[in-house]
N, C-alpha and C. Protein backbone atom coordinates (compact mmCIF):
# COMPACT_ATOMS: atom_id res chain seq x y z
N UNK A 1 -23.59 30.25 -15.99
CA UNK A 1 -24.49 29.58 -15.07
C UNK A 1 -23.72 28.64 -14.15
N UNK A 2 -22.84 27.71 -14.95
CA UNK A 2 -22.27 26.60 -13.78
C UNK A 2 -21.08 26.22 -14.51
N UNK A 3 -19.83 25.63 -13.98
CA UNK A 3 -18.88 25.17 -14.60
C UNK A 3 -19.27 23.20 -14.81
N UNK A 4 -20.45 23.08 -14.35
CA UNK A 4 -20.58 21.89 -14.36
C UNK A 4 -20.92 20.89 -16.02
N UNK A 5 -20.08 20.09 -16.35
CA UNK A 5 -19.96 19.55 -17.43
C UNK A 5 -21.22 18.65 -17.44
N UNK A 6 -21.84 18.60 -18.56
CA UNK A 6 -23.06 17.59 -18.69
C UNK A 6 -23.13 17.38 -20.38
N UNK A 7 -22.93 15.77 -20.22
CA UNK A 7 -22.80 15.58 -21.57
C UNK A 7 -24.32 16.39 -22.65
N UNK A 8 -24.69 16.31 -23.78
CA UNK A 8 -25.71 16.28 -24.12
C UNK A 8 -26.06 15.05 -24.71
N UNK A 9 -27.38 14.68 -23.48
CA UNK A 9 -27.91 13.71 -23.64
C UNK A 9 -29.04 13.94 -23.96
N UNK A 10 -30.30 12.85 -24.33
CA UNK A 10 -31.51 13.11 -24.98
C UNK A 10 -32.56 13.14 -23.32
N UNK A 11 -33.53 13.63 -23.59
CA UNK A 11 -34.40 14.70 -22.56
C UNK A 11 -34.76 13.55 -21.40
N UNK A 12 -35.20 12.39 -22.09
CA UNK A 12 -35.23 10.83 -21.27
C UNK A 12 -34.18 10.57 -19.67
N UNK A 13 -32.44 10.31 -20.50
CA UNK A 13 -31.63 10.30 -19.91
C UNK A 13 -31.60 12.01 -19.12
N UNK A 14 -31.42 12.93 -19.23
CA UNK A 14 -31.78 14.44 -17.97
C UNK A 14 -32.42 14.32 -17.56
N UNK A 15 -33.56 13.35 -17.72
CA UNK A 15 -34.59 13.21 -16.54
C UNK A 15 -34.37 12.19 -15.49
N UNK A 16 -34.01 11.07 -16.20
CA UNK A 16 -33.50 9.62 -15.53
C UNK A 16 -32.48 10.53 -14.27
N UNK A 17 -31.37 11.34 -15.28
CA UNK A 17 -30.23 11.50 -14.36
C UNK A 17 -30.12 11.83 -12.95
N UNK A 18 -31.66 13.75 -13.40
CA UNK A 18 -32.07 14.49 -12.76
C UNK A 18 -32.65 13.94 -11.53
N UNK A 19 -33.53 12.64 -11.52
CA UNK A 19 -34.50 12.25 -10.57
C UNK A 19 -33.51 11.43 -9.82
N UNK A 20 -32.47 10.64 -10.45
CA UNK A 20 -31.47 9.85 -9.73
C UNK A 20 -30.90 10.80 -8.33
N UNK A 21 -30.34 11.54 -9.24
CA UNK A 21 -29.75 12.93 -7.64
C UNK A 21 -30.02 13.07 -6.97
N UNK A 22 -31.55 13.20 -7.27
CA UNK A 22 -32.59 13.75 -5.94
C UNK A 22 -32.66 13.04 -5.06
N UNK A 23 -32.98 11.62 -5.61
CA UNK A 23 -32.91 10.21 -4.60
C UNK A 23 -31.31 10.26 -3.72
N UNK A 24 -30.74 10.43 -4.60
CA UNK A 24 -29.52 10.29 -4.04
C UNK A 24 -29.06 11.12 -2.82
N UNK A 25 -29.41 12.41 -2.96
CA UNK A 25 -29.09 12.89 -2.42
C UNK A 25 -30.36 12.76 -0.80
N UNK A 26 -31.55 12.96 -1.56
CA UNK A 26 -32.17 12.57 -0.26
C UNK A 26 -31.68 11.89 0.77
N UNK A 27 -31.61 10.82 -0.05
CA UNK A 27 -30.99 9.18 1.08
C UNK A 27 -29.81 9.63 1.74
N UNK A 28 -28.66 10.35 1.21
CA UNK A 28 -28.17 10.76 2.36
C UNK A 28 -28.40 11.83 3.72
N UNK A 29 -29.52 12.88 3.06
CA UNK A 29 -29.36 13.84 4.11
C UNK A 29 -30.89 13.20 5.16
N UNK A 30 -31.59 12.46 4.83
CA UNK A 30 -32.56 11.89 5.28
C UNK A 30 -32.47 10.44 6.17
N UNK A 31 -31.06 9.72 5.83
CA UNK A 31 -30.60 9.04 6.77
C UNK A 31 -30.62 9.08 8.34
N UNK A 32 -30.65 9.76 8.89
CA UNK A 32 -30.38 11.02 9.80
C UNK A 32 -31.63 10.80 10.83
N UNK A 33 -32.92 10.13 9.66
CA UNK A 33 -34.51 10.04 10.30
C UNK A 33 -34.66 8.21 9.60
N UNK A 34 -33.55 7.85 9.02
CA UNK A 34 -34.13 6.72 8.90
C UNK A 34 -34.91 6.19 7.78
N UNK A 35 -34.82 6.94 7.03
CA UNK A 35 -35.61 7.07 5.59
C UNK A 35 -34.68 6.93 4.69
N UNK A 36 -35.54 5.95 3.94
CA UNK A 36 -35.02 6.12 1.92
C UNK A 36 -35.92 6.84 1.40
N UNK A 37 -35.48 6.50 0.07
CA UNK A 37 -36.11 7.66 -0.82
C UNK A 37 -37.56 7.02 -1.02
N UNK A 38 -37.42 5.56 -1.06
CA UNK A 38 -38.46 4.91 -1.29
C UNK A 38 -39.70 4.34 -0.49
N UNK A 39 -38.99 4.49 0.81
CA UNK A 39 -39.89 4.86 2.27
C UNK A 39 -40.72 5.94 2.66
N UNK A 40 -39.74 7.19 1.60
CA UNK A 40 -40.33 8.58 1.92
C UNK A 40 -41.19 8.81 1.00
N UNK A 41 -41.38 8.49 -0.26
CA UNK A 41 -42.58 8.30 -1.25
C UNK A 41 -43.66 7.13 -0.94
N UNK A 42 -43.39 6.49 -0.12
CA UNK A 42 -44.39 5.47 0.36
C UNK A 42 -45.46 6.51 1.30
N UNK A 43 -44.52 7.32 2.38
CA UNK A 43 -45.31 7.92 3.05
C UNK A 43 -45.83 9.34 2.76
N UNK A 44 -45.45 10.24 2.01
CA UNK A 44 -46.16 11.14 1.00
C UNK A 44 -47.42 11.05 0.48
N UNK A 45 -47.20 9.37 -0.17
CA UNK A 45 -48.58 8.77 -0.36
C UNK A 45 -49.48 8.84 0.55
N UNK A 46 -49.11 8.28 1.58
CA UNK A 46 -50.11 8.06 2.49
C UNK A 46 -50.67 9.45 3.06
N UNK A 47 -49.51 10.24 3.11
CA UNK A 47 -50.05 11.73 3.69
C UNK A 47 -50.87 12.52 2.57
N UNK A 48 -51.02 12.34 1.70
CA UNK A 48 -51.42 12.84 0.84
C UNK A 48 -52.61 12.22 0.45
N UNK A 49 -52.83 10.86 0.52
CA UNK A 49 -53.65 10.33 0.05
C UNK A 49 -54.73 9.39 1.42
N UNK A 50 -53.89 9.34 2.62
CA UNK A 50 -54.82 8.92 3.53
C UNK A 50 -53.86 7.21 3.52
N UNK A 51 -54.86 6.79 4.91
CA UNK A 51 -54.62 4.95 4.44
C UNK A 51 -54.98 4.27 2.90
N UNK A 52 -53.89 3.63 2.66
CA UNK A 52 -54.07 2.61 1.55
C UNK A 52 -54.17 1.17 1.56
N UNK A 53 -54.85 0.65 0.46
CA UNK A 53 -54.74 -0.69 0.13
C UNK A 53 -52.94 -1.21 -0.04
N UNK A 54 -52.46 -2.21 0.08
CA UNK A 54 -51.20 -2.63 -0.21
C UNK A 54 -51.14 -2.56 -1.68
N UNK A 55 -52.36 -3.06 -2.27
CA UNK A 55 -52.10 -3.12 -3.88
C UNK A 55 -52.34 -1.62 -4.49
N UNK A 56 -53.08 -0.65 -4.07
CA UNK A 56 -52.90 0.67 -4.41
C UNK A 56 -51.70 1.24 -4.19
N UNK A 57 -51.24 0.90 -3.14
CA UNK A 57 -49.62 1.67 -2.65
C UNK A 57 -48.88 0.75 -4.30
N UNK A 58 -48.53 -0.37 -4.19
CA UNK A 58 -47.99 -0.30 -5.19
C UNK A 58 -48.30 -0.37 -6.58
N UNK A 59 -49.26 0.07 -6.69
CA UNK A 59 -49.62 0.92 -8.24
C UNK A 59 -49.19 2.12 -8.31
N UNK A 60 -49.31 2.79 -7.14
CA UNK A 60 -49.04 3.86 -7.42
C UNK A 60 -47.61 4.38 -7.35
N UNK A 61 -46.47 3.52 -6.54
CA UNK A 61 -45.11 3.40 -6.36
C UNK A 61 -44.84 2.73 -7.44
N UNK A 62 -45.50 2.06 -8.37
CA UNK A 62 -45.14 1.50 -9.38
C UNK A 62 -44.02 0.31 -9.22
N UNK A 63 -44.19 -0.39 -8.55
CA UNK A 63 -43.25 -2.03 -7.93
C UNK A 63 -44.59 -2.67 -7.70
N UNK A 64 -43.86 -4.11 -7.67
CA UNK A 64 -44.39 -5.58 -7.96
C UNK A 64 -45.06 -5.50 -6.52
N UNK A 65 -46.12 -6.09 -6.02
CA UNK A 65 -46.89 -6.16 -5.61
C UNK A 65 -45.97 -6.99 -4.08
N UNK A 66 -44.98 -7.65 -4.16
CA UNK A 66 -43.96 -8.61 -3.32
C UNK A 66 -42.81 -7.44 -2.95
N UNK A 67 -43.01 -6.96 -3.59
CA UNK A 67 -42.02 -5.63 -2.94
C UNK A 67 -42.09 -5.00 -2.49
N UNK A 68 -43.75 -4.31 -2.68
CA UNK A 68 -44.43 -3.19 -1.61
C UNK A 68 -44.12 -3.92 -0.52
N UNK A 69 -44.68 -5.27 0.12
CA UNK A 69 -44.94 -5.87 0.82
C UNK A 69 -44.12 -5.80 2.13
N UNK A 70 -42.79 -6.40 1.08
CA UNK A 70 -41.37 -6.18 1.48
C UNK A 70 -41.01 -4.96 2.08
N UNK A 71 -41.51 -3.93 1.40
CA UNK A 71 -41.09 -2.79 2.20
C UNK A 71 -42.08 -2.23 3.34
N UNK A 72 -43.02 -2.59 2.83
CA UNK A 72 -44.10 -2.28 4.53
C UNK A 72 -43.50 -3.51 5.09
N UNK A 73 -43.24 -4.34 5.09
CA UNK A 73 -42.57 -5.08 6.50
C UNK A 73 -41.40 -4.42 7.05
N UNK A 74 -40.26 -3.72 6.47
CA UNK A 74 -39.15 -3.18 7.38
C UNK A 74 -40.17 -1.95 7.74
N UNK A 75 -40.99 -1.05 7.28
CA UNK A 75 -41.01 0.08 7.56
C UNK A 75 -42.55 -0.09 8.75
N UNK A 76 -42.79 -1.12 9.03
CA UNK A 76 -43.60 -1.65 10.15
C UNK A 76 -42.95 -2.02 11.40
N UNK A 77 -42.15 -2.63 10.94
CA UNK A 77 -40.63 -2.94 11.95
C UNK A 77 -39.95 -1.61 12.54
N UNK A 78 -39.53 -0.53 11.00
CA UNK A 78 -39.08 0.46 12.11
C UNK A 78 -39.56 1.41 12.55
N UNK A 79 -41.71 1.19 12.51
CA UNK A 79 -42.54 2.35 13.37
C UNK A 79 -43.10 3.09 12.68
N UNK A 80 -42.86 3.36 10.97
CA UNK A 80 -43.12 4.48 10.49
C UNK A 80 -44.99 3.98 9.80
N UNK A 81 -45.12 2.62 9.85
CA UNK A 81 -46.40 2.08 9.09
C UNK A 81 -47.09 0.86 9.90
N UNK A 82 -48.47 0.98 9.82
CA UNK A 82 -49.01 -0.29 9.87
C UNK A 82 -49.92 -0.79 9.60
N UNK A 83 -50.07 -2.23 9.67
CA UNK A 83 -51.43 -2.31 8.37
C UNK A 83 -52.18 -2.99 9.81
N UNK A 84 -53.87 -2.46 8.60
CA UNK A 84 -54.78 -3.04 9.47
C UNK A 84 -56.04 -3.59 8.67
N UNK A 85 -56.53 -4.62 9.19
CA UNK A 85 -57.68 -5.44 8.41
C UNK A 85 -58.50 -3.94 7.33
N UNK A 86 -58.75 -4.73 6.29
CA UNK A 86 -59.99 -3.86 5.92
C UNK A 86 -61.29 -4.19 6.75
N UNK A 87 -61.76 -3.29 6.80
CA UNK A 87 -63.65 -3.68 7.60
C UNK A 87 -64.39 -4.33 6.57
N UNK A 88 -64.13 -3.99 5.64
CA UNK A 88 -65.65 -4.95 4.59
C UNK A 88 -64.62 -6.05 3.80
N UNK A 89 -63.18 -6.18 3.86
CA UNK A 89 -62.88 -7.14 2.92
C UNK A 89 -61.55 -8.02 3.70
N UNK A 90 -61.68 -9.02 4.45
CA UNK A 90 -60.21 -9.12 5.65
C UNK A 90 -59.28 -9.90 4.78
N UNK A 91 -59.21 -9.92 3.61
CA UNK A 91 -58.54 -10.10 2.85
C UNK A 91 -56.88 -8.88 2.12
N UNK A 92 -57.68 -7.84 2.17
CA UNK A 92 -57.43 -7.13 1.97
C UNK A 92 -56.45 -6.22 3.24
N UNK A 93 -55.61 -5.76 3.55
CA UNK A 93 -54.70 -5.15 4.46
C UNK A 93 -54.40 -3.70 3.75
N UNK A 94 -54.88 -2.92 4.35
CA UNK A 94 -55.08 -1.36 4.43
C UNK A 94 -53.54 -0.70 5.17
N UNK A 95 -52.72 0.28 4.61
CA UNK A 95 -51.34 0.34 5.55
C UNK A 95 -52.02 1.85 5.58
N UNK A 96 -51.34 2.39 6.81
CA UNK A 96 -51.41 3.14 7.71
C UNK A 96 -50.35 3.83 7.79
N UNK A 97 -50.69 5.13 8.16
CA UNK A 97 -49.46 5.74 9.12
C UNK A 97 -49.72 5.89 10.61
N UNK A 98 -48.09 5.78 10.96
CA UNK A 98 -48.50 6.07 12.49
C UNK A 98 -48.14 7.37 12.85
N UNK A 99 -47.96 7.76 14.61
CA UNK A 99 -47.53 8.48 14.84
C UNK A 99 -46.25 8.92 14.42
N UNK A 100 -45.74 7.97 14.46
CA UNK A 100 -43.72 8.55 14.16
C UNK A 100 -43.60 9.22 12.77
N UNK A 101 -44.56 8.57 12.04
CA UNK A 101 -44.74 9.25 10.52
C UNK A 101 -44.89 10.93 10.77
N UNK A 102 -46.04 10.78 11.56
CA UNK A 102 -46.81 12.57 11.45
C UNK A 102 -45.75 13.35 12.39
N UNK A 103 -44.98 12.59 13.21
CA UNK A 103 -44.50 13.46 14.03
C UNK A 103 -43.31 13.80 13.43
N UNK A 104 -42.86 13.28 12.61
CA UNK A 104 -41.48 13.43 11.63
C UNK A 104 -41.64 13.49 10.28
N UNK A 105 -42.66 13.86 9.38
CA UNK A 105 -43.18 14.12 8.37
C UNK A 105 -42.15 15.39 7.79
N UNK A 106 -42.33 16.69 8.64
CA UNK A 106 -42.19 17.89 8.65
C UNK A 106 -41.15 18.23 8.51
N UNK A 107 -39.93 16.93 9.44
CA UNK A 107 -38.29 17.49 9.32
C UNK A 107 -38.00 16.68 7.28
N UNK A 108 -39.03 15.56 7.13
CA UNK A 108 -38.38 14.86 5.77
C UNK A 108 -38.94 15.62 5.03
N UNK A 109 -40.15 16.66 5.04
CA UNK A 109 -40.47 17.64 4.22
C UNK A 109 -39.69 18.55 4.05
N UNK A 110 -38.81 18.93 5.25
CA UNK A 110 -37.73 19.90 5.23
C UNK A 110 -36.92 20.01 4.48
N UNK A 111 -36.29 18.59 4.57
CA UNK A 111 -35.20 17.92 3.45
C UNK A 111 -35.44 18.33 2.06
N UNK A 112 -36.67 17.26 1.88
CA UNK A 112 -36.75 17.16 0.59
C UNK A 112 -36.62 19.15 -0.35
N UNK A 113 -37.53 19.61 0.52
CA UNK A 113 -37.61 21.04 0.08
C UNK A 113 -36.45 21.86 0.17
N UNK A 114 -35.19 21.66 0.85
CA UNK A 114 -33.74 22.14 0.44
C UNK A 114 -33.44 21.44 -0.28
N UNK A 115 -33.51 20.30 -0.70
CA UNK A 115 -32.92 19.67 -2.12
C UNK A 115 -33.15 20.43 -3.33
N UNK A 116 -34.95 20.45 -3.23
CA UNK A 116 -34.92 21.28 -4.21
C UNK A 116 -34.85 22.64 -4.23
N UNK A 117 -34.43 23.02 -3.53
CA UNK A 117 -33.63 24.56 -3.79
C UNK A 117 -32.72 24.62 -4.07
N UNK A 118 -31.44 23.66 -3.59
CA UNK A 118 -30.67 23.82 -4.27
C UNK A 118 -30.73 23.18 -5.75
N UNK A 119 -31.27 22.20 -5.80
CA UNK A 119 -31.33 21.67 -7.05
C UNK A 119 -32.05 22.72 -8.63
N UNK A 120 -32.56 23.69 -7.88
CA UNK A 120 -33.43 24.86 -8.60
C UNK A 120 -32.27 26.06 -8.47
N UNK A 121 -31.46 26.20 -7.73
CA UNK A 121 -30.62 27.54 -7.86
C UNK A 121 -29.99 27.96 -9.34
N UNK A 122 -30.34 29.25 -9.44
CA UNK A 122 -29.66 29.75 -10.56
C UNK A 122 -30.34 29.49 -11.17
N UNK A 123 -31.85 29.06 -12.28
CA UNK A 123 -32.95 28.79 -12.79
C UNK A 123 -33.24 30.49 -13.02
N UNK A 124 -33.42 31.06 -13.66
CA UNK A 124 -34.04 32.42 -13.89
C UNK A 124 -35.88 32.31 -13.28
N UNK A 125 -36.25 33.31 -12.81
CA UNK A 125 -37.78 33.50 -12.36
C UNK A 125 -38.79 32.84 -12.87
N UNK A 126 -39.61 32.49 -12.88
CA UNK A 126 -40.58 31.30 -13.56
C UNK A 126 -40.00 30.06 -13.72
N UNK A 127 -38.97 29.74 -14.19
CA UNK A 127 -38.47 28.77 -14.97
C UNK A 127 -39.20 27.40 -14.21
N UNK A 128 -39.09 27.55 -12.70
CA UNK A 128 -39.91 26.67 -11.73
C UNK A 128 -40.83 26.50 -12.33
N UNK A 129 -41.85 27.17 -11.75
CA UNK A 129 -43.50 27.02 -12.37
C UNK A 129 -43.52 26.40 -14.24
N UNK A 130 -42.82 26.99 -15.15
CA UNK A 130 -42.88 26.22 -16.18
C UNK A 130 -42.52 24.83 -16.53
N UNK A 131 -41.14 24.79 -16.09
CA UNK A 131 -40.78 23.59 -16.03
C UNK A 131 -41.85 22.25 -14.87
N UNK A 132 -42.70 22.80 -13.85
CA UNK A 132 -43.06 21.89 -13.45
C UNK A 132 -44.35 21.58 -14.05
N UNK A 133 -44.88 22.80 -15.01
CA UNK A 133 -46.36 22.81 -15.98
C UNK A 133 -46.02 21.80 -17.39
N UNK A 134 -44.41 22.06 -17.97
CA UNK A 134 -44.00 21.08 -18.97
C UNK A 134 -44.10 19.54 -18.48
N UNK A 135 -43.42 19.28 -17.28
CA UNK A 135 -43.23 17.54 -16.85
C UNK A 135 -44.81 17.05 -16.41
N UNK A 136 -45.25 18.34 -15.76
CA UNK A 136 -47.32 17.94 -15.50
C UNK A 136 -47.82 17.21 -17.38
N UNK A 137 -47.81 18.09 -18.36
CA UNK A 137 -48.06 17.81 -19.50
C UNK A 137 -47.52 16.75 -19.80
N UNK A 138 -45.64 16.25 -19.81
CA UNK A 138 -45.88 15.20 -20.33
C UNK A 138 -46.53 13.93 -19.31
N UNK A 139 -46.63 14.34 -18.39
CA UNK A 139 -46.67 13.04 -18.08
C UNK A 139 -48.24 12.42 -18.24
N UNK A 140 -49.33 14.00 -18.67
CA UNK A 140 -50.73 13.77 -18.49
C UNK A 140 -50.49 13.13 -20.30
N UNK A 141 -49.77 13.48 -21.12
CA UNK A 141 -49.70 12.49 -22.69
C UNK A 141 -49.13 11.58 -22.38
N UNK A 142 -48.49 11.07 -21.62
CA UNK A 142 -47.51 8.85 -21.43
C UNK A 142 -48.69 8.77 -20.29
N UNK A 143 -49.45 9.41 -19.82
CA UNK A 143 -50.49 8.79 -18.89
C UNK A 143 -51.08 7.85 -19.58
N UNK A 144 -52.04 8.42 -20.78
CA UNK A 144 -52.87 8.48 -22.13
C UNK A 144 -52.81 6.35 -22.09
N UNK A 145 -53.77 5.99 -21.98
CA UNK A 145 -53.37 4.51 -22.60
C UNK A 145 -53.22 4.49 -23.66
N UNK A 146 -52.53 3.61 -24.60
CA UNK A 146 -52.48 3.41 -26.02
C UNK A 146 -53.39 1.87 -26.15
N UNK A 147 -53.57 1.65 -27.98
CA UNK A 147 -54.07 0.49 -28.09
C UNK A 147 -53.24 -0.49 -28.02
N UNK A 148 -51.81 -0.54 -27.55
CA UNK A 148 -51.03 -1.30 -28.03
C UNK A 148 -50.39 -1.63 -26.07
N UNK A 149 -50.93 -0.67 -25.16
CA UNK A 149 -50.67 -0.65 -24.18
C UNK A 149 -52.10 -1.73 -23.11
N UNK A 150 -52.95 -1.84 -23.92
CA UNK A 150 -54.30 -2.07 -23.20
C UNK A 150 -54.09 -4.11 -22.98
């Protein structure tokens, strides 16, 4: 399959490692548009999910509530977001995408989707589809609240 050496580590750390790369590698070939990895999952969200609350964006990016913040301020600054009052709560700041988002969505979709091809090469037929039905499963059991989590 590969001459590439990989220690054996436990399934945790291949995942940690695995997802590290991806970032990694994104951020460099995505530079290019101005994007991190963490800019480009900000806006996925949004494409996927529409305008958000600031505190939904970071629940769902999973960072401190001062960090989302932090990062919708550069990424307001460099065009790709912007927030706007809520209508029923002006407390509340709703972020947005703008144009530069939708109009450049398509080349960081590009990216991301040669990453993972190469990152998938040499995988035998299915192995895709299973492997992405195994990480769906675990993640729908560590979804699961516990009593010790509540």
């Amino acid at each position: 399959m590969s001459d590439c050496e990989i220690p054996h580590e436990s399934l945790g750390f291949l995942m940690h490692d695995a997802a590290r790369l991806l970032r990694k590698r994104f951020e460099v070939q995505a530079a290019e548009l101005g994007l991190t990895s963490a800019q480009w999952r900000l806006l996925v969200n949004l494409f996927k999910r529409g305008p958000l609350p600031q505190a939904r964006l970071a629940e769902l990016l999973e960072i401190e509530p001062i960090s989302l913040s932090r990062l919708v301020d550069r990424m307001a600054e460099a065009g790709w977001v912007e927030r706007r009052a809520d209508p029923t709560d002006r407390r509340i700041r709703i972020v947005h995408a703008t144009d530069k988002t939708l109009s450049t969505i398509s080349a960081a979709r590009h990216i991301a989707d040669s990453i993972y091809a190469e990152a998938l090469a040499g995988l035998p037929p299915g192995a895709t589809e299973t492997m992405t039905a195994m990480l769906r499963q675990i993640i729908c059991n560590l979804s699961q609240t516990t009593e010790t989590e509540k």
